[in-house]
Protein backbone atom coordinates (compact mmCIF):
# COMPACT_ATOMS: atom_id res chain seq x y z
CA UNK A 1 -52.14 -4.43 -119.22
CA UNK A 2 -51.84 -2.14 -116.43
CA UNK A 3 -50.72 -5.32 -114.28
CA UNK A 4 -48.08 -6.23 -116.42
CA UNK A 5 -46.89 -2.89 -116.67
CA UNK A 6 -46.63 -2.62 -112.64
CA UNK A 7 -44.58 -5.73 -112.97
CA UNK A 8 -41.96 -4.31 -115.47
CA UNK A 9 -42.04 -0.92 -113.24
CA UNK A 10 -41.33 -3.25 -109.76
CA UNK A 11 -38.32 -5.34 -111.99
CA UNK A 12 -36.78 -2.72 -112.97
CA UNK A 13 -37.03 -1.60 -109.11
CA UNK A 14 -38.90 1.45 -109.94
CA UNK A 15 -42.20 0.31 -107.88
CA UNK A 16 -42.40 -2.16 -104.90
CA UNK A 17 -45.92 -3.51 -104.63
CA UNK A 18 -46.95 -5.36 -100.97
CA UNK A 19 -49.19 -8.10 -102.30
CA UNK A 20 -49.00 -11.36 -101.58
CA UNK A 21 -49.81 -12.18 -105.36
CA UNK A 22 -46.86 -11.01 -106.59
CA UNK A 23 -44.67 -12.79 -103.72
CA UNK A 24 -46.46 -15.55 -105.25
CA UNK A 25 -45.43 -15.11 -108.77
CA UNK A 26 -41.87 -14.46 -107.58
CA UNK A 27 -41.14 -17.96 -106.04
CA UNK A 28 -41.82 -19.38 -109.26
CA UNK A 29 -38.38 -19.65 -111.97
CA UNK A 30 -37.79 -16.71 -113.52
CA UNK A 31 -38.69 -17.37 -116.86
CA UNK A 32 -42.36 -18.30 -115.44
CA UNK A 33 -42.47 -14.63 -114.07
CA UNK A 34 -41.03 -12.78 -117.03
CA UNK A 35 -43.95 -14.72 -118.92
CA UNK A 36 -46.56 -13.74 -116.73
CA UNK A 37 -45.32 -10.27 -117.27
CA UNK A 38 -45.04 -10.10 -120.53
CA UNK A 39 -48.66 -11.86 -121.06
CA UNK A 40 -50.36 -9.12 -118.63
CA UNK A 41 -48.52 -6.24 -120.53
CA UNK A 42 -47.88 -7.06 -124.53
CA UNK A 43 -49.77 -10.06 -124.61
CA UNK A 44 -53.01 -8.73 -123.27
CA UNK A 45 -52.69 -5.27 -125.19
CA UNK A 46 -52.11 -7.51 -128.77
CA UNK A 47 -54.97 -10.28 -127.70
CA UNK A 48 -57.30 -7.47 -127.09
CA UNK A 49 -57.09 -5.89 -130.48
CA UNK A 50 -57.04 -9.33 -132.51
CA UNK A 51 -60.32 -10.40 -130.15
CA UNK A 52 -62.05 -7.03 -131.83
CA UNK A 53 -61.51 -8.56 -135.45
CA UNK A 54 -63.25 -11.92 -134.06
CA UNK A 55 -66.54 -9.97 -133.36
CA UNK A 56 -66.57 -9.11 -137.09
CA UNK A 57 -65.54 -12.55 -138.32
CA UNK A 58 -67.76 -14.54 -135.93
CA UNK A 59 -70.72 -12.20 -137.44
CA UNK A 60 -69.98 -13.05 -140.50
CA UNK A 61 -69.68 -16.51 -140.17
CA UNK A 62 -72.07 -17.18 -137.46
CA UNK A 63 -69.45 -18.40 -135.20
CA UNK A 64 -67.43 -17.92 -132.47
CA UNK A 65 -64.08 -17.21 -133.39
CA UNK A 66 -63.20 -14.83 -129.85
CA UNK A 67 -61.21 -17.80 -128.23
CA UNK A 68 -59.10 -18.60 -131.19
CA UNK A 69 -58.75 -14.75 -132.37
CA UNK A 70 -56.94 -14.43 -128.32
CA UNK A 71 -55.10 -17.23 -128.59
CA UNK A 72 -53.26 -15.97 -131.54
CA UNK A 73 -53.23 -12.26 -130.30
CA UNK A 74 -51.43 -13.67 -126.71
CA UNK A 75 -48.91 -15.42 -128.79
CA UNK A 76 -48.40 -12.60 -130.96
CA UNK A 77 -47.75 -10.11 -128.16
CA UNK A 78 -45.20 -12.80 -126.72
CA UNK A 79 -43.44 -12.78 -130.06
CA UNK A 80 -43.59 -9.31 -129.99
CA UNK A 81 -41.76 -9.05 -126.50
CA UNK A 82 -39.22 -11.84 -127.22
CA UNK A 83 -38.16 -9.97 -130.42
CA UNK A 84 -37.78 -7.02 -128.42
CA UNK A 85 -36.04 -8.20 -125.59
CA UNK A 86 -33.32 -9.46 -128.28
CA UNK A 87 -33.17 -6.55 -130.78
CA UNK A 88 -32.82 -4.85 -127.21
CA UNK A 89 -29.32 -6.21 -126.87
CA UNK A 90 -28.43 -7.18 -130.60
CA UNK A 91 -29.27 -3.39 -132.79
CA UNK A 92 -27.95 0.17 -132.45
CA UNK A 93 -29.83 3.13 -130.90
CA UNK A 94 -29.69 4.48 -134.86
CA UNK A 95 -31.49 1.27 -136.44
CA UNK A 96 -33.54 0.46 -133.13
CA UNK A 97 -34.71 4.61 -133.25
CA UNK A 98 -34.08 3.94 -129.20
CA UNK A 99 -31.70 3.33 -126.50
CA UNK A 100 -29.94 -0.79 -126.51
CA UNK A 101 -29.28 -2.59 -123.30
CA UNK A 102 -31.51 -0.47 -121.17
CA UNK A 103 -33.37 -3.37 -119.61
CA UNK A 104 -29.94 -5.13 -118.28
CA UNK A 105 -28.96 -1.32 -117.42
CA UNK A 106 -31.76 -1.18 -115.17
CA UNK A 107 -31.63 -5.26 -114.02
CA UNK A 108 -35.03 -5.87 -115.58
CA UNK A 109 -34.97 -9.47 -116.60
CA UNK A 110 -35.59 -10.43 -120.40
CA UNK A 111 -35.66 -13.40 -122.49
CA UNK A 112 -32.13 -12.89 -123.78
CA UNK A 113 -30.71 -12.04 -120.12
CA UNK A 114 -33.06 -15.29 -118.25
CA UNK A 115 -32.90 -18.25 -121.56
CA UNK A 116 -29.61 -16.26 -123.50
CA UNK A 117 -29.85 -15.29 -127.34
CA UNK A 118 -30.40 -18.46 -128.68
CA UNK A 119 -32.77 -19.37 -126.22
CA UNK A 120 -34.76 -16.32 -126.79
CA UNK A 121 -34.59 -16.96 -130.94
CA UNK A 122 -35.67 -20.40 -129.81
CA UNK A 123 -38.48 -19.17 -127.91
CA UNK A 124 -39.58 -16.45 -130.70
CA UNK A 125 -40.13 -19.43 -132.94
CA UNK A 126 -41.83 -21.35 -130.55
CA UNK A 127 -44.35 -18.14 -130.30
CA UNK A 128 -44.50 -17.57 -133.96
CA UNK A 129 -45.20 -21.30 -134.34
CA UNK A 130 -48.22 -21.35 -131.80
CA UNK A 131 -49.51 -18.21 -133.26
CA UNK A 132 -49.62 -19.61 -136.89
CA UNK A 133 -51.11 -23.23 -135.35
CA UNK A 134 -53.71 -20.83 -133.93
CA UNK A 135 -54.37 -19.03 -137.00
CA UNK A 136 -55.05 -22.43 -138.77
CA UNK A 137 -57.78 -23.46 -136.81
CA UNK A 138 -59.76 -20.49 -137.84
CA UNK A 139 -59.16 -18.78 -141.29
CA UNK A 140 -56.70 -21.07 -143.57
CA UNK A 141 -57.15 -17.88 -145.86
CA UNK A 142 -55.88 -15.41 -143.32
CA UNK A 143 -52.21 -15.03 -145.08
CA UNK A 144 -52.07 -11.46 -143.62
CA UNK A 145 -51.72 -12.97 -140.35
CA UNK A 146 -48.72 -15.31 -141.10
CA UNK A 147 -47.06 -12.07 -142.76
CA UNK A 148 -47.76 -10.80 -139.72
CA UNK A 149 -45.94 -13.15 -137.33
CA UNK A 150 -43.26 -13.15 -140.41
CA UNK A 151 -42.42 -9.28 -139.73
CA UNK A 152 -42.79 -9.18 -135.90
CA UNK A 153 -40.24 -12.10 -135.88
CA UNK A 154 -37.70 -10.73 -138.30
CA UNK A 155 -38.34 -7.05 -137.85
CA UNK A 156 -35.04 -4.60 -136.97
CA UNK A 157 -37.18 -2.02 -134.84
């Protein structure tokens, strides 16, 4: 997490960090390095928290669920991100209860300003998608967690 977030801090040119790493990261397209950010920052936080429930679960069950529990949490968190980058650019400050258009203020990259708004609603679906396939392979029950992807996709803050 704390990776990712030095990433967004050195996009946004707040932070320069010397390491050849992230010279690495940078030749690559841009999308592949506003992934990587967003899977070190929101991804990571999300997977870690969904990995928790799999300790419980694989208990339970007397499997183990961890693998499948970060998949989902990973895609989540990139759902999360994409929907943010695009309510980012497409709410108010009042609905949003925060500032619009501060990432392309600032030059940070996003999915809306590096694949456009219907890229990025292409590529929110796409995450939502994976999530749910995720979800599948482990708990066909688990409707919670299809809500869940439901609201972080069509959510207005």
């Amino acid at each position: 997490v704390c990776e990712g977030e030095t990433m967004d801090l050195e996009a946004a040119g707040d932070v320069f960090v010397h390491d050849a790493k992230y010279r690495i990261e940078a030749q690559d397209s841009e999308e592949a390095l506003l992934r990587t950010r967003h899977l070190k920052k929101t991804g990571a936080l999300i997977a870690a928290a969904s990995s928790g429930a799999s300790l419980y679960l694989s208990a339970q069950q007397e499997q183990h669920f961890f693998p499948l529990f970060q998949d989902f949490g990973i895609n989540l968190g990139l759902l999360f991100q994409i929907t943010d980058d695009i309510l980012g650019v497409t709410s108010t400050p009042e609905v949003l209860g925060k500032s619009v258009h501060l990432d392309e203020m600032k030059g940070v990259p996003t999915y809306v300003s590096v694949d456009g708004l219907d890229g990025a609603r292409a590529l929110a679906e796409q995450a939502k998608t994976a999530a749910l396939q995720t979800r599948e392979q482990f708990v066909e029950e688990a409707n919670f967690l299809r809500a869940l992807c439901e609201y972080v996709l069509t959510r207005e803050k």
